[in-house]
PDB file of N, CA and C in Angstrom:
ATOM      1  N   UNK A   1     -91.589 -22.210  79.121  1.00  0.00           N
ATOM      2  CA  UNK A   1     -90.619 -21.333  79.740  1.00  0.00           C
ATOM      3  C   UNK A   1     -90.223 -21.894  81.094  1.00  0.00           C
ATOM      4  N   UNK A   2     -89.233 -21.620  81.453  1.00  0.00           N
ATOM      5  CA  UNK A   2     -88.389 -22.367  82.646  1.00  0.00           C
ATOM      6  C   UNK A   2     -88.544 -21.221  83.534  1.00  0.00           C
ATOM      7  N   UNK A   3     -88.118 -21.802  84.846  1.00  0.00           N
ATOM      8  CA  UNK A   3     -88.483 -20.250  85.863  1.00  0.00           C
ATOM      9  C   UNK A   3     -86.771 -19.632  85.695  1.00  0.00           C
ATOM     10  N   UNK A   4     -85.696 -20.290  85.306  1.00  0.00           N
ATOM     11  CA  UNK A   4     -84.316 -19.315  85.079  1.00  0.00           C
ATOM     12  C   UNK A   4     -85.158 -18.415  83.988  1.00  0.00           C
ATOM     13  N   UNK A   5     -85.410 -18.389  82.908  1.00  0.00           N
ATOM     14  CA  UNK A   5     -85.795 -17.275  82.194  1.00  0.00           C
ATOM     15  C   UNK A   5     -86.971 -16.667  82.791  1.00  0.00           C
ATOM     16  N   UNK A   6     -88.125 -16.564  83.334  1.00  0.00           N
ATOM     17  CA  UNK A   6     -88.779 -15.914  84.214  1.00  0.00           C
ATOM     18  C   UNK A   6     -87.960 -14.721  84.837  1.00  0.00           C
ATOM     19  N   UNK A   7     -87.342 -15.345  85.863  1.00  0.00           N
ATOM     20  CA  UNK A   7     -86.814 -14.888  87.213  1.00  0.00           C
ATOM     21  C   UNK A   7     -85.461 -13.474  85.785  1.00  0.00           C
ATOM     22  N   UNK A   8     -84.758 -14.235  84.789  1.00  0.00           N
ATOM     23  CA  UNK A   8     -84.274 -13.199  84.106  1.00  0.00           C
ATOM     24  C   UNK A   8     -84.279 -12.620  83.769  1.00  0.00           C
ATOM     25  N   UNK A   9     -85.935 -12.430  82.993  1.00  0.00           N
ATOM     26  CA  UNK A   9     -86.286 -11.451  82.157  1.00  0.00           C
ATOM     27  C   UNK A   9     -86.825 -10.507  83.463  1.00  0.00           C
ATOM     28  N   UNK A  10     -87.765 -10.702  84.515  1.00  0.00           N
ATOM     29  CA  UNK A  10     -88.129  -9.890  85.290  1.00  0.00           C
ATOM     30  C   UNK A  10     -86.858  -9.177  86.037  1.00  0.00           C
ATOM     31  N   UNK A  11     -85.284  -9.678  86.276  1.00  0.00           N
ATOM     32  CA  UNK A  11     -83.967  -9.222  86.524  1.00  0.00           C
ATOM     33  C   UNK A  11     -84.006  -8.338  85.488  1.00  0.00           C
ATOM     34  N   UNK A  12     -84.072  -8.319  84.278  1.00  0.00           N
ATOM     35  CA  UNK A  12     -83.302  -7.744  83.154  1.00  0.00           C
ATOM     36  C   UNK A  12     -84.700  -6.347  82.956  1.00  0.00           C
ATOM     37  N   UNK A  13     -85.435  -6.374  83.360  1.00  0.00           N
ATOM     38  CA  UNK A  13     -87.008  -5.084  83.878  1.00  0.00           C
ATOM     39  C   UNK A  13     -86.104  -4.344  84.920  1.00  0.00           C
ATOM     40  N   UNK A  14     -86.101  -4.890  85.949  1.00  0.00           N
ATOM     41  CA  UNK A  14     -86.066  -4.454  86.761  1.00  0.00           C
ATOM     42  C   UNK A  14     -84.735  -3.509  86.656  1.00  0.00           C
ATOM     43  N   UNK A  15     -83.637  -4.262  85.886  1.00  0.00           N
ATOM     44  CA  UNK A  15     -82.339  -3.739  86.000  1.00  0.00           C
ATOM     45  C   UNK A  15     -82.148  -2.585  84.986  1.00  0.00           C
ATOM     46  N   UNK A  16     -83.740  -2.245  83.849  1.00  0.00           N
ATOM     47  CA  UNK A  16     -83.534  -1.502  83.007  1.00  0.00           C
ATOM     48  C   UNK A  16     -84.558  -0.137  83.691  1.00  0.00           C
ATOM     49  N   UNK A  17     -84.922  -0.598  84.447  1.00  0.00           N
ATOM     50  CA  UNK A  17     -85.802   0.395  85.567  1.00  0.00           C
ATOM     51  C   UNK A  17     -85.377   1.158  86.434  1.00  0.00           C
ATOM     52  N   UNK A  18     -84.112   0.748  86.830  1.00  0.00           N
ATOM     53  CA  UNK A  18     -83.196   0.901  87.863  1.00  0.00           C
ATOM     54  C   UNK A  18     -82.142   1.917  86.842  1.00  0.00           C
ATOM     55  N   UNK A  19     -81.853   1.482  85.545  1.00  0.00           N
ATOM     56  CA  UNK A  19     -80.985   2.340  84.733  1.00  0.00           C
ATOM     57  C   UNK A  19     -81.630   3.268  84.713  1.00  0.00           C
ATOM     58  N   UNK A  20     -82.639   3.090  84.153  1.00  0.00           N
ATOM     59  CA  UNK A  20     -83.442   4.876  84.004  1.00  0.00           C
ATOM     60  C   UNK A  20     -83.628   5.900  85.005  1.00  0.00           C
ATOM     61  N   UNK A  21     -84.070   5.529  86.065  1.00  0.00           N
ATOM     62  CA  UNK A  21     -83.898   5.671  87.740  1.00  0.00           C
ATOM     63  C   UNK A  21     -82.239   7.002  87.333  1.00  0.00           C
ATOM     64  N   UNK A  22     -81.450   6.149  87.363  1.00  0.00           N
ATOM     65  CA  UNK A  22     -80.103   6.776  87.173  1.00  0.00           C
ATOM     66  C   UNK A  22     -79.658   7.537  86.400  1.00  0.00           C
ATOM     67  N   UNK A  23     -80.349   6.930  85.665  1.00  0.00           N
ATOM     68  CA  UNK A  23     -79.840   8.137  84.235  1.00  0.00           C
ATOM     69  C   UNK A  23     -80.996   9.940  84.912  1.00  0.00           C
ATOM     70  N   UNK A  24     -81.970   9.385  85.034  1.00  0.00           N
ATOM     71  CA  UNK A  24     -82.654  10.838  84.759  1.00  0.00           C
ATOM     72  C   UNK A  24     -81.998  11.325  86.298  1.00  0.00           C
ATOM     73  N   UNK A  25     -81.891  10.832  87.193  1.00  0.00           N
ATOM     74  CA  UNK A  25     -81.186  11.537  88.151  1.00  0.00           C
ATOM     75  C   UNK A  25     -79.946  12.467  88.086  1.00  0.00           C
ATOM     76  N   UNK A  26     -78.863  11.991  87.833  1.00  0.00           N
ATOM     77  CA  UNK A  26     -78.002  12.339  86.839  1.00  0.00           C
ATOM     78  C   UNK A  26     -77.925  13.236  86.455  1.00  0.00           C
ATOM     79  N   UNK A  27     -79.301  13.015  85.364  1.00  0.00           N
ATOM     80  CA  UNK A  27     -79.409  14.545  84.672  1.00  0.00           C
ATOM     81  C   UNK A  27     -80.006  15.754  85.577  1.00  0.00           C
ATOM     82  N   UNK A  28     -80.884  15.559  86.343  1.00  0.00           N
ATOM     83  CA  UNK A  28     -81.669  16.210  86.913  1.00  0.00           C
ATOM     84  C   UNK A  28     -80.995  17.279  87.903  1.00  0.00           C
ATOM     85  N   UNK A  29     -79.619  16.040  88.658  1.00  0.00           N
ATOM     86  CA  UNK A  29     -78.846  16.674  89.256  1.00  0.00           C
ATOM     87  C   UNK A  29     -77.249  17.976  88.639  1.00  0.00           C
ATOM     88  N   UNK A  30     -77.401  17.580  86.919  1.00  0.00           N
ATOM     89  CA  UNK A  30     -76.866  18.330  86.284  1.00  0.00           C
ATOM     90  C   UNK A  30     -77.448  19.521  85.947  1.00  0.00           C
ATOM     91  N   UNK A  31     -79.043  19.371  85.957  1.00  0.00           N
ATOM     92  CA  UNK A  31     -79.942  20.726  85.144  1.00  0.00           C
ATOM     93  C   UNK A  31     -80.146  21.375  86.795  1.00  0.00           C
ATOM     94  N   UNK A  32     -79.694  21.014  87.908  1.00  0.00           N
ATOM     95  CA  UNK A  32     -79.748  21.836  89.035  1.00  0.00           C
ATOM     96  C   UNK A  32     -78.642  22.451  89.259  1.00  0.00           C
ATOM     97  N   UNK A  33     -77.672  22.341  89.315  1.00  0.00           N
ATOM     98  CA  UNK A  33     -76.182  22.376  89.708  1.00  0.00           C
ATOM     99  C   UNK A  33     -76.191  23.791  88.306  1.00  0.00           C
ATOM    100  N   UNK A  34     -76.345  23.018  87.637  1.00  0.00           N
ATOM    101  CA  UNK A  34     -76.000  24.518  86.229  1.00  0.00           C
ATOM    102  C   UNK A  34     -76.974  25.632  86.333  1.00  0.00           C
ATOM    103  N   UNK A  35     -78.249  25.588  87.024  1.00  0.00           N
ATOM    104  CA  UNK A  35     -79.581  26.727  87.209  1.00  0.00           C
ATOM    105  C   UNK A  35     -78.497  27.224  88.478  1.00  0.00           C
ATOM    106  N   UNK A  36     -78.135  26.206  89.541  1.00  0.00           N
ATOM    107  CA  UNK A  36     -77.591  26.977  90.884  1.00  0.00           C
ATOM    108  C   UNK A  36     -76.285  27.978  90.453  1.00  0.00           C
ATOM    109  N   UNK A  37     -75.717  27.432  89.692  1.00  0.00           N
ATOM    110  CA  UNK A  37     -74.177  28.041  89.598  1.00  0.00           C
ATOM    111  C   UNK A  37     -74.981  29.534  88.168  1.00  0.00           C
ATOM    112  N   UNK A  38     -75.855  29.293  87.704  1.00  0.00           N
ATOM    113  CA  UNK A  38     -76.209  30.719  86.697  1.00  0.00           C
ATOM    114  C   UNK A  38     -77.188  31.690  87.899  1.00  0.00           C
ATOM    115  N   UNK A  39     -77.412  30.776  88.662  1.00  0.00           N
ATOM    116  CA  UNK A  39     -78.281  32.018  89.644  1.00  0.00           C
ATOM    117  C   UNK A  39     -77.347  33.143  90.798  1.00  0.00           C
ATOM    118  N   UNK A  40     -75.674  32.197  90.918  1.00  0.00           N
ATOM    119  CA  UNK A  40     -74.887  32.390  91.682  1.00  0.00           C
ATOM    120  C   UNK A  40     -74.408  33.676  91.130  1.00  0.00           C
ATOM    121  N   UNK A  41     -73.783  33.655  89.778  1.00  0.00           N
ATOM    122  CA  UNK A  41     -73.451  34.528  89.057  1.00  0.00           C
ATOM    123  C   UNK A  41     -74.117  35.640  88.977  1.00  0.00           C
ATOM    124  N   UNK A  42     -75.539  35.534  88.718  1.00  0.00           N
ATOM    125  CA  UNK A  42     -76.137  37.028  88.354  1.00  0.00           C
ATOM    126  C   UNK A  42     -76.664  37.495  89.834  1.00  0.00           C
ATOM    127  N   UNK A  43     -76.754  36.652  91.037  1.00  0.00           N
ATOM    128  CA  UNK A  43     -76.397  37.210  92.238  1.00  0.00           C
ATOM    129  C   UNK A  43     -75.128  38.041  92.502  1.00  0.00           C
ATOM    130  N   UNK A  44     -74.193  37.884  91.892  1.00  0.00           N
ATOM    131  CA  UNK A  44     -72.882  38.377  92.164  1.00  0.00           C
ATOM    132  C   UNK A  44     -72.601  39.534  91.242  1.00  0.00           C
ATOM    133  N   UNK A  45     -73.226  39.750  90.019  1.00  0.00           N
ATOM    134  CA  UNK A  45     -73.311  40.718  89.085  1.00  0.00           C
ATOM    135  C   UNK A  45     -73.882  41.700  89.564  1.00  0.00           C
ATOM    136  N   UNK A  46     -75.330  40.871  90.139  1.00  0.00           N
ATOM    137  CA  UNK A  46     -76.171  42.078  91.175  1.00  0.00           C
ATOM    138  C   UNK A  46     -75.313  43.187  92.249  1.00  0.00           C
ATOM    139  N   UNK A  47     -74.671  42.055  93.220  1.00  0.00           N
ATOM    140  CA  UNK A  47     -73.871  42.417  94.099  1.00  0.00           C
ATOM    141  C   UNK A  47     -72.603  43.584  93.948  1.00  0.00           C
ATOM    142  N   UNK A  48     -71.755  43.140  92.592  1.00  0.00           N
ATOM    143  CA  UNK A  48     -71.136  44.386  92.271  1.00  0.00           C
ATOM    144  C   UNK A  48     -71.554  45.357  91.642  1.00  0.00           C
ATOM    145  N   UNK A  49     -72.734  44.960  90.929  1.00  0.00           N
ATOM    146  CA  UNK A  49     -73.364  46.541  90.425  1.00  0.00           C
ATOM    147  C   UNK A  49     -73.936  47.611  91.445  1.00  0.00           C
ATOM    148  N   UNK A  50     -73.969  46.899  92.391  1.00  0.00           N
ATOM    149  CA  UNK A  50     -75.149  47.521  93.634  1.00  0.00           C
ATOM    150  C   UNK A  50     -73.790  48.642  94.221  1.00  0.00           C
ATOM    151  N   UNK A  51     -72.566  47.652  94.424  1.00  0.00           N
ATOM    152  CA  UNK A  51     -71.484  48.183  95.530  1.00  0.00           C
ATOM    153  C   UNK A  51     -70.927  49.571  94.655  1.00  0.00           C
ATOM    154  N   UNK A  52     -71.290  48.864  93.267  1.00  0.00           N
ATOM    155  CA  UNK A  52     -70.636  49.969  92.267  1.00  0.00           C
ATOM    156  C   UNK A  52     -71.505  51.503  92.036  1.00  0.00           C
ATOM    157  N   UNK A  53     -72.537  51.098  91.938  1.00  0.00           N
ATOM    158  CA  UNK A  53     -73.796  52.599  92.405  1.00  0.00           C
ATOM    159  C   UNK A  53     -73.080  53.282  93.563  1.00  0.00           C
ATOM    160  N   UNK A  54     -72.735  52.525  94.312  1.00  0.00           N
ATOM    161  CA  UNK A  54     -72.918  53.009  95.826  1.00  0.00           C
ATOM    162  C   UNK A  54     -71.457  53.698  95.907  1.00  0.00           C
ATOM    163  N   UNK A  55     -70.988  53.504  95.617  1.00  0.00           N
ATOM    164  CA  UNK A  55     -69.361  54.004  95.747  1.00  0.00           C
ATOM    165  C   UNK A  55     -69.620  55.076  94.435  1.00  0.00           C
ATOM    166  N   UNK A  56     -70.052  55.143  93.220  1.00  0.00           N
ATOM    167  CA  UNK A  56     -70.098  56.337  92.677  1.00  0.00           C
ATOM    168  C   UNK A  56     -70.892  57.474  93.536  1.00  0.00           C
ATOM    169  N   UNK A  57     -72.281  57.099  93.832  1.00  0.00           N
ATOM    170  CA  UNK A  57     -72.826  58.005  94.427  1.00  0.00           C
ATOM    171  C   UNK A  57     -72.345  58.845  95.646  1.00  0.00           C
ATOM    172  N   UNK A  58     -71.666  57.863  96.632  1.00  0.00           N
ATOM    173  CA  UNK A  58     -70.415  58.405  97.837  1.00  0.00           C
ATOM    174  C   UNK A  58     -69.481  59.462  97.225  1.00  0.00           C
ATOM    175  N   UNK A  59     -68.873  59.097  95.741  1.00  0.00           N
ATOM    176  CA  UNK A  59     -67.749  59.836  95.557  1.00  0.00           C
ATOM    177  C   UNK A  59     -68.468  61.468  94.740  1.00  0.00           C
ATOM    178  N   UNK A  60     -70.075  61.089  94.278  1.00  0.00           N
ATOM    179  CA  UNK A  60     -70.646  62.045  94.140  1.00  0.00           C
ATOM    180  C   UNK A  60     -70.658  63.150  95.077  1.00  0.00           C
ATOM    181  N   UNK A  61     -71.165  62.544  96.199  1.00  0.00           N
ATOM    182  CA  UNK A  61     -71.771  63.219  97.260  1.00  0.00           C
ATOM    183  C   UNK A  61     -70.498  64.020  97.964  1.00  0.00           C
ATOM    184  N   UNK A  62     -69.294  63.130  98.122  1.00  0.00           N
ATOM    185  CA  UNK A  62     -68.176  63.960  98.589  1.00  0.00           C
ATOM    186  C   UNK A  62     -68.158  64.870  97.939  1.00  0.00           C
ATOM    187  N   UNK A  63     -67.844  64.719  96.641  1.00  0.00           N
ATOM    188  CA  UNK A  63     -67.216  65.735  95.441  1.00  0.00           C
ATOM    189  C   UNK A  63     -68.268  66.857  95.800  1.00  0.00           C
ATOM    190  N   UNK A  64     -69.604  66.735  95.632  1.00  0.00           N
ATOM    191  CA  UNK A  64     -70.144  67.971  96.105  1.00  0.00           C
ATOM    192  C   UNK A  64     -70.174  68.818  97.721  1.00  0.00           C
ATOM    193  N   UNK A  65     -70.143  68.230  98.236  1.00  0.00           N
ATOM    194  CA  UNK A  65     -69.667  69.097  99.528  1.00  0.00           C
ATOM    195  C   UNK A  65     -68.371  69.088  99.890  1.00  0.00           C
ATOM    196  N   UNK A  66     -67.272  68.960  98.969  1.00  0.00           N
ATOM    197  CA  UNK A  66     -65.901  69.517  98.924  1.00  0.00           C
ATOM    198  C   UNK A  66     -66.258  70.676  98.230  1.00  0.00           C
ATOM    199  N   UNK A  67     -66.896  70.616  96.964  1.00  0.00           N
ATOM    200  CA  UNK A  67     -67.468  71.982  96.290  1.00  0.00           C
ATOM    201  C   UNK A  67     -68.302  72.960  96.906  1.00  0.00           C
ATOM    202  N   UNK A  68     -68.944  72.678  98.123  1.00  0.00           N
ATOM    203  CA  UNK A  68     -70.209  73.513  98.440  1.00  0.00           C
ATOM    204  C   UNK A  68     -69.248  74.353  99.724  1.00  0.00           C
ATOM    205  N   UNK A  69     -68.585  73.409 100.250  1.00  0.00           N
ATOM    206  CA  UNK A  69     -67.092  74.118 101.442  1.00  0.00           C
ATOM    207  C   UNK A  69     -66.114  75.306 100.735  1.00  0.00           C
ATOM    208  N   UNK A  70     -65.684  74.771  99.338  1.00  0.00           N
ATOM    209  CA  UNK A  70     -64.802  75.799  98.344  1.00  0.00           C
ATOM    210  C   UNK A  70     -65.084  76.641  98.411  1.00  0.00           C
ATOM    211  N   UNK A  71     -66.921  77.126  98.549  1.00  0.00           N
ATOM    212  CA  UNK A  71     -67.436  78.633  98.257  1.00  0.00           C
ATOM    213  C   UNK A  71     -68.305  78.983  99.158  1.00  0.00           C
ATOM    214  N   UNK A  72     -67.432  78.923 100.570  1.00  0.00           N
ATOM    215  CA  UNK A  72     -68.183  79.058 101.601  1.00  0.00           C
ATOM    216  C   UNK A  72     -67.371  79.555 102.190  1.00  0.00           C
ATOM    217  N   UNK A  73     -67.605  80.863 102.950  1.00  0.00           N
ATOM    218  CA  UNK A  73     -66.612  81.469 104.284  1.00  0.00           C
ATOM    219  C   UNK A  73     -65.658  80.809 105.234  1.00  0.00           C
ATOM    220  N   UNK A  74     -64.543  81.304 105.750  1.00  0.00           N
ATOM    221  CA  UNK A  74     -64.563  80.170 106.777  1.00  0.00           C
ATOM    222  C   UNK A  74     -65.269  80.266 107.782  1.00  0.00           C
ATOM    223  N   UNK A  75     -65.840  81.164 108.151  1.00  0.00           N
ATOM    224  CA  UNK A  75     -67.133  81.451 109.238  1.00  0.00           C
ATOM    225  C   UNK A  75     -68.752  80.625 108.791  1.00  0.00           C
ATOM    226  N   UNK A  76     -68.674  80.672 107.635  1.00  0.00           N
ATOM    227  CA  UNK A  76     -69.733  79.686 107.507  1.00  0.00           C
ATOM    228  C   UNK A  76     -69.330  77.923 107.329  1.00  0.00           C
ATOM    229  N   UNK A  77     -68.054  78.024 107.341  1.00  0.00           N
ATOM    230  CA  UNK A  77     -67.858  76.254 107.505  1.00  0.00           C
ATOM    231  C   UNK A  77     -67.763  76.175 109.078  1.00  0.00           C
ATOM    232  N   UNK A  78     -67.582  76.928 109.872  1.00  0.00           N
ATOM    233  CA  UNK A  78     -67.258  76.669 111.117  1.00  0.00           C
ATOM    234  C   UNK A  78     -68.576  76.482 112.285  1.00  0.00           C
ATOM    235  N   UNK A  79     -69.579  77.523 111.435  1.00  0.00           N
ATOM    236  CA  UNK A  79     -70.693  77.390 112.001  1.00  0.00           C
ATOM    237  C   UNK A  79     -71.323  75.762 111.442  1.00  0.00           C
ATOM    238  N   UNK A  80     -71.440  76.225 110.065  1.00  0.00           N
ATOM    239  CA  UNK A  80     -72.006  74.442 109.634  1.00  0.00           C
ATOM    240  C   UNK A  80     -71.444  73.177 110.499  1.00  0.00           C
ATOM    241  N   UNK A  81     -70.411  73.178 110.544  1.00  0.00           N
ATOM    242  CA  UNK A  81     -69.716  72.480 111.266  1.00  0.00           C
ATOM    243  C   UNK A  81     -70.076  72.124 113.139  1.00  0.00           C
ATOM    244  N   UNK A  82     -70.458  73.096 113.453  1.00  0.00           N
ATOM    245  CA  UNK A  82     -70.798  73.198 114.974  1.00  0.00           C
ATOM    246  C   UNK A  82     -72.174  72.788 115.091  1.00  0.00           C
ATOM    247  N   UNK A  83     -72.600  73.045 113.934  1.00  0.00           N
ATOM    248  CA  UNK A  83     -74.194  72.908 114.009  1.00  0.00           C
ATOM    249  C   UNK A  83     -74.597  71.510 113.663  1.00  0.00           C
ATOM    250  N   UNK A  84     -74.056  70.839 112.680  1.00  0.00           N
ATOM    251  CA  UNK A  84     -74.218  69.266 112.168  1.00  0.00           C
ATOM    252  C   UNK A  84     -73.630  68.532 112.742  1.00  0.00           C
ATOM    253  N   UNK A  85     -72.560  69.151 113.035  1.00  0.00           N
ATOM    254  CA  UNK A  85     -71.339  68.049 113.041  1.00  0.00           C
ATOM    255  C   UNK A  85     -70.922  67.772 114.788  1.00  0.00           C
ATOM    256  N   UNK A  86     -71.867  67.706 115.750  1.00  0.00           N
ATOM    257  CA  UNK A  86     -71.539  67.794 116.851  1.00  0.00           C
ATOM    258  C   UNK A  86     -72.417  66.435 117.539  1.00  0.00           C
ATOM    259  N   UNK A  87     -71.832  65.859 118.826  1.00  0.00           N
ATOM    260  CA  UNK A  87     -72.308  64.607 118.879  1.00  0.00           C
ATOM    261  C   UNK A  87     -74.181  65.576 119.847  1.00  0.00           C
ATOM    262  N   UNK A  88     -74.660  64.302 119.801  1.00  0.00           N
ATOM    263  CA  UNK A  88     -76.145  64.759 120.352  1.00  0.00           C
ATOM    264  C   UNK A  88     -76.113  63.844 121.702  1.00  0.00           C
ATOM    265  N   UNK A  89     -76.095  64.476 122.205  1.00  0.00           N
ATOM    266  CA  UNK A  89     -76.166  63.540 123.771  1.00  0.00           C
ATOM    267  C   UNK A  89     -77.787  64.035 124.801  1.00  0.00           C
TER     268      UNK A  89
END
């Protein structure tokens, strides 16, 4: 054996070492990118389900003390009113 084939075959190792190197990177950086972008999503699913509770329960909560005012004096909204609804200093 001559040292050109030596020196080639240890080139042609090295250069198939270096492929693999790349390839699994590659992938590695594909099986991250696709976990990041599915974790993004059901963060954001989270996010509008949460806003979406929260805005029913608000429109709950109005709806009932528009109802609880309907059947209330106006002497007793005026007192409620003076009594809660006043700043606290």
């Amino acid at each position: 054996m001559t040292l050109e084939m030596i020196l080639g075959a240890i080139g042609l190792v090295v250069a198939a070492i270096a492929g693999a190197f790349g390839i699994g990177h590659s992938r590695g950086t594909s099986k991250a990118e696709a976990a990041a972008d599915k974790q993004r999503t059901e963060e954001n699913a989270a996010a509008v389900e949460a806003v979406s509770n929260r805005r029913v329960e608000a429109t709950k909560g109005a709806s009932d003390v528009q109802q609880t005012v309907n059947h209330m004096s106006d002497d007793d909204v005026d007192r409620e009113l003076r009594e809660n609804f006043t700043r606290k200093t």
